[in-house]
N, C-alpha and C. Protein backbone atom coordinates (compact mmCIF):
# COMPACT_ATOMS: atom_id res chain seq x y z
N UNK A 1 -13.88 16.03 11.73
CA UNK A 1 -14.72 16.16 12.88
C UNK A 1 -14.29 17.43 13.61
N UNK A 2 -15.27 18.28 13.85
CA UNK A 2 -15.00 19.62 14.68
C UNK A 2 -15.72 19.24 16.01
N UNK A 3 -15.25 19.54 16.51
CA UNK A 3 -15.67 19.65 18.72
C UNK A 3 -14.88 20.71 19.09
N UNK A 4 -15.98 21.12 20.36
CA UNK A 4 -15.52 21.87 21.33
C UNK A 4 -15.07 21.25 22.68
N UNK A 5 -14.46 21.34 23.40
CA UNK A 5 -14.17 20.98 25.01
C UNK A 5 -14.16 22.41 25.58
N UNK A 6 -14.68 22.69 26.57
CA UNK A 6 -14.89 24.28 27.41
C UNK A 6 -14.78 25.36 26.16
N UNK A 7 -13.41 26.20 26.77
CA UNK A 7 -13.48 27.07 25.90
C UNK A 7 -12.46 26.46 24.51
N UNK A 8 -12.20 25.24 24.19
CA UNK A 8 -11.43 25.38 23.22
C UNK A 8 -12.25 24.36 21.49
N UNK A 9 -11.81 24.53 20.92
CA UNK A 9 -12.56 24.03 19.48
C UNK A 9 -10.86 23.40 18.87
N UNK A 10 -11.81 21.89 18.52
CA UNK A 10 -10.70 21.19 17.99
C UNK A 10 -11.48 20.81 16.46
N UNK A 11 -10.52 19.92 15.64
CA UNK A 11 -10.64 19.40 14.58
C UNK A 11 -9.69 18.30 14.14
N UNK A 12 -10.50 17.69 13.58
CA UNK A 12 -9.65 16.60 12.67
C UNK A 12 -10.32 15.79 12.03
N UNK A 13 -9.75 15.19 10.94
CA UNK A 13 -10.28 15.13 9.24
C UNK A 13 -10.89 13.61 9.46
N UNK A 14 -12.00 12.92 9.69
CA UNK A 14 -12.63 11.90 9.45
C UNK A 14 -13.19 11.91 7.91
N UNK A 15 -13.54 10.64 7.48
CA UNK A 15 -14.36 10.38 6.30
C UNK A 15 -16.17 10.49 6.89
N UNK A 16 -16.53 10.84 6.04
CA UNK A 16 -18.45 10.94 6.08
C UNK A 16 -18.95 9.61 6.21
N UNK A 17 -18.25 8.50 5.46
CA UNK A 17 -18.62 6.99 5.89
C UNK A 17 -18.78 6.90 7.67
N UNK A 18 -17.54 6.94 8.25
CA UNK A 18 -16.77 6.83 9.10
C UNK A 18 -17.48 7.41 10.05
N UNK A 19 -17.89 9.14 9.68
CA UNK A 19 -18.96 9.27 10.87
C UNK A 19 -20.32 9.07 11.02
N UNK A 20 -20.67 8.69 9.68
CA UNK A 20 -22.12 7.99 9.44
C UNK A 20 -22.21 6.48 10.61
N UNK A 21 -21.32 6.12 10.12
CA UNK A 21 -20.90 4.87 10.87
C UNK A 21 -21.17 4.34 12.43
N UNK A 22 -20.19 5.39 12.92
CA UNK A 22 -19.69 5.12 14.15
C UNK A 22 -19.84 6.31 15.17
N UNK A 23 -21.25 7.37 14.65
CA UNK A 23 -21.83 8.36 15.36
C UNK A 23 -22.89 9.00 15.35
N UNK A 24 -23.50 9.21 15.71
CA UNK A 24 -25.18 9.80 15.53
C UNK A 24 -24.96 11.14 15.31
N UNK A 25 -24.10 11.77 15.38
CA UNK A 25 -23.18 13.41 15.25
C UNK A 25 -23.96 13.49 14.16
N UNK A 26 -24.44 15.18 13.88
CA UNK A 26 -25.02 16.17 12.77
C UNK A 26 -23.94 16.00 11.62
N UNK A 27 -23.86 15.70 10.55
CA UNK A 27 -23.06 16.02 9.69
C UNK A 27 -22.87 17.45 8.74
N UNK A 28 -21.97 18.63 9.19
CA UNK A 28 -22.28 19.15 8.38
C UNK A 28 -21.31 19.43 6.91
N UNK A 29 -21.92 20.26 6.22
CA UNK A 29 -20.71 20.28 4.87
C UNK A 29 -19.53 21.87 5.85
N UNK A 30 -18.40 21.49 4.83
CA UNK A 30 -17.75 22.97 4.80
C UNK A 30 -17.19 22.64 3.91
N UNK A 31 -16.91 24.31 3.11
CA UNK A 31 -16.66 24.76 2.13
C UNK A 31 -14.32 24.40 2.43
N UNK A 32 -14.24 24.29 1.25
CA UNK A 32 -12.88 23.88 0.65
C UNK A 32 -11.86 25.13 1.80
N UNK A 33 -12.42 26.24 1.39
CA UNK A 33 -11.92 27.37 2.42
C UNK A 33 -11.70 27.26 3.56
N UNK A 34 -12.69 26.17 4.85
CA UNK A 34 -12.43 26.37 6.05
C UNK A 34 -10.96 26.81 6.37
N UNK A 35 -11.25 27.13 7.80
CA UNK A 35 -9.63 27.54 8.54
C UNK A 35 -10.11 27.57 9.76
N UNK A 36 -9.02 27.30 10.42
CA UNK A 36 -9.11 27.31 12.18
C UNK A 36 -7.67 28.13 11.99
N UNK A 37 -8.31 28.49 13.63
CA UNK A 37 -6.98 29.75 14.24
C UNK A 37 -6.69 29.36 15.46
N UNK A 38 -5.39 28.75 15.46
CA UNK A 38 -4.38 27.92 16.52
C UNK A 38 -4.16 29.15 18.07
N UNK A 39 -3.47 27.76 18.17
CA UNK A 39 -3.29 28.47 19.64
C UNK A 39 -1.81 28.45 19.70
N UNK A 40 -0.94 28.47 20.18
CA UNK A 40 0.46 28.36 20.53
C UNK A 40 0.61 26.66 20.65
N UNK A 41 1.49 25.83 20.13
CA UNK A 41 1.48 24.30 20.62
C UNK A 41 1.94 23.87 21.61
N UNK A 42 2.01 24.80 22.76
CA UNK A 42 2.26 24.24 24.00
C UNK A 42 0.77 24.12 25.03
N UNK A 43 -0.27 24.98 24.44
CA UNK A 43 -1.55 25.24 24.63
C UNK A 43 -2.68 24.28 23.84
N UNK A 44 -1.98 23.38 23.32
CA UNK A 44 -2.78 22.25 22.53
C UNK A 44 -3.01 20.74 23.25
N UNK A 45 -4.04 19.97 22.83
CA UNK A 45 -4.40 18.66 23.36
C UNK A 45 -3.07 17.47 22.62
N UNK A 46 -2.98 16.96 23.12
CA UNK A 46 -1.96 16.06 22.65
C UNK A 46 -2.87 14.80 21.30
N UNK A 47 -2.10 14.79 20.51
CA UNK A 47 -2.48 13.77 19.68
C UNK A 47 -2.99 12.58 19.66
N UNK A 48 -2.55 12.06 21.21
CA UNK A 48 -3.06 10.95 21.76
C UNK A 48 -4.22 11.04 22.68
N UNK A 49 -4.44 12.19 23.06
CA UNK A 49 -5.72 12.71 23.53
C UNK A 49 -7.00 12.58 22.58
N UNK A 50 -6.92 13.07 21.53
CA UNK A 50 -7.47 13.11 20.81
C UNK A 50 -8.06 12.00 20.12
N UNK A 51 -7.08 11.03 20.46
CA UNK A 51 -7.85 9.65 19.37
C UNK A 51 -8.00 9.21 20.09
N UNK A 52 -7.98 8.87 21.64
CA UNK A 52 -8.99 8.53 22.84
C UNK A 52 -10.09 9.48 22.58
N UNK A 53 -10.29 10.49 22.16
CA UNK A 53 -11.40 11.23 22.06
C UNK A 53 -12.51 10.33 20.85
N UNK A 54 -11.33 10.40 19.76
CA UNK A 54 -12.14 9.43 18.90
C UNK A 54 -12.55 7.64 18.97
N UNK A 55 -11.77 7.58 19.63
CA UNK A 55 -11.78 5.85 20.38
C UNK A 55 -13.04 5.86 21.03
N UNK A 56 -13.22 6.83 21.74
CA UNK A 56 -14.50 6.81 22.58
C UNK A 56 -15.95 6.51 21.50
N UNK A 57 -15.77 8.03 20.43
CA UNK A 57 -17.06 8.02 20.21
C UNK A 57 -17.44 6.73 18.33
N UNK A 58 -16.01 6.23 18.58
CA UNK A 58 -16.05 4.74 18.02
C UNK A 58 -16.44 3.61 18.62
N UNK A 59 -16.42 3.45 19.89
CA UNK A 59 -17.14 2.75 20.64
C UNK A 59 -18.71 2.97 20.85
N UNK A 60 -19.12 4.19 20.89
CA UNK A 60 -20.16 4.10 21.02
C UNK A 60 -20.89 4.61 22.97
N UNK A 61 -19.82 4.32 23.55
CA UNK A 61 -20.25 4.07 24.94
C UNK A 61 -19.81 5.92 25.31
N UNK A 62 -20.75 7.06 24.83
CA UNK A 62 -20.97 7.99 25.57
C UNK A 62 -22.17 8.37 25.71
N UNK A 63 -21.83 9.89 26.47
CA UNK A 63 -23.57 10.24 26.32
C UNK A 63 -23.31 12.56 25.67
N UNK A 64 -24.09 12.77 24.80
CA UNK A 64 -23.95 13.91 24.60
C UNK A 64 -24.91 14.75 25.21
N UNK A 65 -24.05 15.57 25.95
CA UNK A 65 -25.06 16.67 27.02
C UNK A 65 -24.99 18.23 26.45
N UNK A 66 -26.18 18.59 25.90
CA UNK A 66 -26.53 19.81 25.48
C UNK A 66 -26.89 20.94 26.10
């Protein structure tokens, strides 16, 4: 799963079941190559941030504003 929050772009590796599942999210493909370009890890979301991020949109209870 790739997201943005303001200016920053995150990632992390869900299954296609998983977001078929438990999100109305665009699915797209990427190629074996992808890469992301870090930030320093003191400038990063915490790990536990993040799966409240995913907790959320496993629940179901948001709203996406475009």
């Amino acid at each position: 799963m790739y997201y943005e929050i303001g200016e920053y772009s995150f990632h992390t590796p869900i299954t296609e079941e998983r977001a078929e599942k438990n999100t109305q999210l665009e699915i797209k493909e990427i190629d074996e190559n992808f890469q992301t370009h870090g930030a320093d890890i003191v400038d990063l979301l915490s790990t536990q941030f993040v799966q409240k991020v995913i907790d959320l949109l496993d629940s179901g209870d948001y709203t996406i504003i475009e």
